[in-house]
N, C-alpha and C. Protein backbone atom coordinates (compact mmCIF):
# COMPACT_ATOMS: atom_id res chain seq x y z
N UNK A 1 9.39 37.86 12.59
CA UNK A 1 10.30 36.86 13.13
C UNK A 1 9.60 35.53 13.32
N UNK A 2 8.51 35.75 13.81
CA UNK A 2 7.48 33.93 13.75
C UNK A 2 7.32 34.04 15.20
N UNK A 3 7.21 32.74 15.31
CA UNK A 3 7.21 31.92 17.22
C UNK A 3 8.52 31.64 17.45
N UNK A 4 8.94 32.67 18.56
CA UNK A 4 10.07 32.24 18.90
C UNK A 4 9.97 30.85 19.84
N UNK A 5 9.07 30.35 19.90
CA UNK A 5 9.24 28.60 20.52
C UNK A 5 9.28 27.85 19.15
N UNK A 6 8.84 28.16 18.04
CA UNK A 6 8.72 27.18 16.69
C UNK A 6 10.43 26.64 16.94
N UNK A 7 10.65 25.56 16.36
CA UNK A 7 11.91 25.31 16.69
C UNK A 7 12.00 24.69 15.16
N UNK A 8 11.35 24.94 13.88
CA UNK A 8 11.09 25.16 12.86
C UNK A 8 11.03 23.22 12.06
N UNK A 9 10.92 21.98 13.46
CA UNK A 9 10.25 21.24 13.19
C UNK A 9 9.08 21.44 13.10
N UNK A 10 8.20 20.10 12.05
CA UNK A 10 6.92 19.60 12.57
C UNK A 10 6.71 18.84 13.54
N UNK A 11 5.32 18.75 13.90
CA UNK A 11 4.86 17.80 15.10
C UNK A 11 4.89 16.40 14.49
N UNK A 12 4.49 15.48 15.24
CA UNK A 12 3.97 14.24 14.35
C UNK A 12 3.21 14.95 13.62
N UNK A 13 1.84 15.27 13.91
CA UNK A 13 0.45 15.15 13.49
C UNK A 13 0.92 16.00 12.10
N UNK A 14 1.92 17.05 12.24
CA UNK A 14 1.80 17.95 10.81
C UNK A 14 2.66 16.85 10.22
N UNK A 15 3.56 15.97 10.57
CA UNK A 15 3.98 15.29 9.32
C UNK A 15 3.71 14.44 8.95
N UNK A 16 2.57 13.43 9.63
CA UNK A 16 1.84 12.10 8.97
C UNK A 16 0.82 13.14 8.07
N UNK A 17 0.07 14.47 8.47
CA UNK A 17 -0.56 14.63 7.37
C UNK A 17 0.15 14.93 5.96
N UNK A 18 1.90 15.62 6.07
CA UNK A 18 2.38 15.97 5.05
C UNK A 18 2.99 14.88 4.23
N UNK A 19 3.00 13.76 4.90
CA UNK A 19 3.87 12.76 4.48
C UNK A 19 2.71 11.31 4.66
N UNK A 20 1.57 11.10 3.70
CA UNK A 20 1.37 9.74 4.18
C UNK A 20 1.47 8.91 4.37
N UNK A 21 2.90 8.37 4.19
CA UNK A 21 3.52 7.11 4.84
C UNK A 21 3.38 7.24 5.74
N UNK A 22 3.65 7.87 6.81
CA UNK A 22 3.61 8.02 8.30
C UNK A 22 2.09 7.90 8.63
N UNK A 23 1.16 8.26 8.37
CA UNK A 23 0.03 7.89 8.46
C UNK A 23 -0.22 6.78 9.25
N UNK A 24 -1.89 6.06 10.51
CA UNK A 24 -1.43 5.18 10.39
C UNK A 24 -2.50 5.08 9.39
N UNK A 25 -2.45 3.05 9.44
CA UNK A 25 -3.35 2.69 8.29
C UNK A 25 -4.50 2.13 8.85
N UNK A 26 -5.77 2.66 8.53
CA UNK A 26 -7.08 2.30 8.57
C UNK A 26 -7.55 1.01 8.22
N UNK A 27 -7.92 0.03 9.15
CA UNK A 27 -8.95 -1.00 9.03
C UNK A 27 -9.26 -1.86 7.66
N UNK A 28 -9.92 -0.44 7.26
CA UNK A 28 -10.73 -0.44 5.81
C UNK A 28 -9.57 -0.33 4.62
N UNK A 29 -8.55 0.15 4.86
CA UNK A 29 -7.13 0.31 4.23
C UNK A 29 -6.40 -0.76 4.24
N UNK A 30 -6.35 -1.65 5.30
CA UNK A 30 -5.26 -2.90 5.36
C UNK A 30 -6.40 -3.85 4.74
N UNK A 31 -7.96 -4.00 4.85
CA UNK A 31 -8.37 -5.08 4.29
C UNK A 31 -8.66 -4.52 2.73
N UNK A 32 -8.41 -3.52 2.24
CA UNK A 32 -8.26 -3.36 0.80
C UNK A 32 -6.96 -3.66 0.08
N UNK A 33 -6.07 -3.51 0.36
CA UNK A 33 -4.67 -3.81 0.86
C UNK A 33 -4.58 -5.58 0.58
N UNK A 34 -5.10 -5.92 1.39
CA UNK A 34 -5.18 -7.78 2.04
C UNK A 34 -6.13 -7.73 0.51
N UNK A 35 -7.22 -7.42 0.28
CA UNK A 35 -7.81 -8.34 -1.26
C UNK A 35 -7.02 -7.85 -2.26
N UNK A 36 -6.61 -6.37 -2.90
CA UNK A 36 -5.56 -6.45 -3.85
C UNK A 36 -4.71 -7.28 -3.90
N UNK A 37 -3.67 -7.98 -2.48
CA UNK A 37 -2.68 -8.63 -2.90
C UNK A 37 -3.29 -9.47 -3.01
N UNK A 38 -4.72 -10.10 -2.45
CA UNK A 38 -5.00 -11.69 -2.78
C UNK A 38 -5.59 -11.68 -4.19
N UNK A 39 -6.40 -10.64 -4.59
CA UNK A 39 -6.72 -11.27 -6.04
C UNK A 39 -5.08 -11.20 -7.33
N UNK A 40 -4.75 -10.58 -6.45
CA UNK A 40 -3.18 -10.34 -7.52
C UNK A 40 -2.58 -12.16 -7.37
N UNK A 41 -2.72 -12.07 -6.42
CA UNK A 41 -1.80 -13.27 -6.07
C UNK A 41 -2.79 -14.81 -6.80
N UNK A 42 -4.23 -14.48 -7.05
CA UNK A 42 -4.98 -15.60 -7.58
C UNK A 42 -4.72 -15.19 -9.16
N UNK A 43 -4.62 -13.99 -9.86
CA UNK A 43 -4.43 -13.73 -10.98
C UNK A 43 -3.10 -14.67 -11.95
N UNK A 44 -1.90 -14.42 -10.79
CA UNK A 44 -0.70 -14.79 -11.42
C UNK A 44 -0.90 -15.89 -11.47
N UNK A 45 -1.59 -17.02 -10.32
CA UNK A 45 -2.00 -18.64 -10.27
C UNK A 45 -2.58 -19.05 -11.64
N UNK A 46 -4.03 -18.03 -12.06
CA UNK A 46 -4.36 -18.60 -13.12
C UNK A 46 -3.29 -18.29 -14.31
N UNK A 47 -2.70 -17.32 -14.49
CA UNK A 47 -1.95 -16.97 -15.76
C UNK A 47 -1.13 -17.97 -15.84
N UNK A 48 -0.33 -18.77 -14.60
CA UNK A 48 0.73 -19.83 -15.19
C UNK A 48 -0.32 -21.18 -14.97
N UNK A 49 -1.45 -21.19 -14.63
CA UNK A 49 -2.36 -22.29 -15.22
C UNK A 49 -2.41 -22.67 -16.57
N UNK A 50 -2.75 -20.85 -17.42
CA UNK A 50 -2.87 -20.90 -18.58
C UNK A 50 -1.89 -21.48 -18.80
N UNK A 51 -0.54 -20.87 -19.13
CA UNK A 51 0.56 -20.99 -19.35
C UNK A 51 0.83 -22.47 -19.80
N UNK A 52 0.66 -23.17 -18.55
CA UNK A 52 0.63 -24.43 -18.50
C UNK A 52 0.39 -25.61 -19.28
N UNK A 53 -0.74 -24.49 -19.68
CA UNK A 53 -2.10 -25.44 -20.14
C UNK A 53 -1.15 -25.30 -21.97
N UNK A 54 -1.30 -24.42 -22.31
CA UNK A 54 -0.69 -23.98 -23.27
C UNK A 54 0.46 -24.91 -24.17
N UNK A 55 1.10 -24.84 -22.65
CA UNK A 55 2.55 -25.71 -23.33
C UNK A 55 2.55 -27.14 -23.42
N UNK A 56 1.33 -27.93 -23.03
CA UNK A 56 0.93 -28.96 -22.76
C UNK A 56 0.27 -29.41 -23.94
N UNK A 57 -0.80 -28.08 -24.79
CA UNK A 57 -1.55 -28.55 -25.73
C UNK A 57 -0.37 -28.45 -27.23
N UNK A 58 0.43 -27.79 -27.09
CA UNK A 58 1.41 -27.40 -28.29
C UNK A 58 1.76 -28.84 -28.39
């Protein structure tokens, strides 16, 4: 039959581990996080630099 107290939820703790969204987020996680979007965000700058540059020399 099981635990008759199981009330056949999880706790938090079993569902941030089953689910890591719920997780929270680590330090070291939000500032990896923070440089992906910033070099993403310097990437697209240079690509319409190129871009730019491009349609300028045509």
């Amino acid at each position: 039959m099981g635990d008759p107290t199981d009330t056949g939820e999880d706790s938090c703790s079993e569902r941030a581990l089953n689910r890591p969204e719920l997780k929270p987020i680590t330090r070291d996680e939000r500032n990896e996080e923070h440089h992906r979007t910033e070099y993403a965000r310097e990437e697209a700058s240079r690509k319409d630099q190129r871009q730019e540059h491009v349609r300028r020399t045509d």
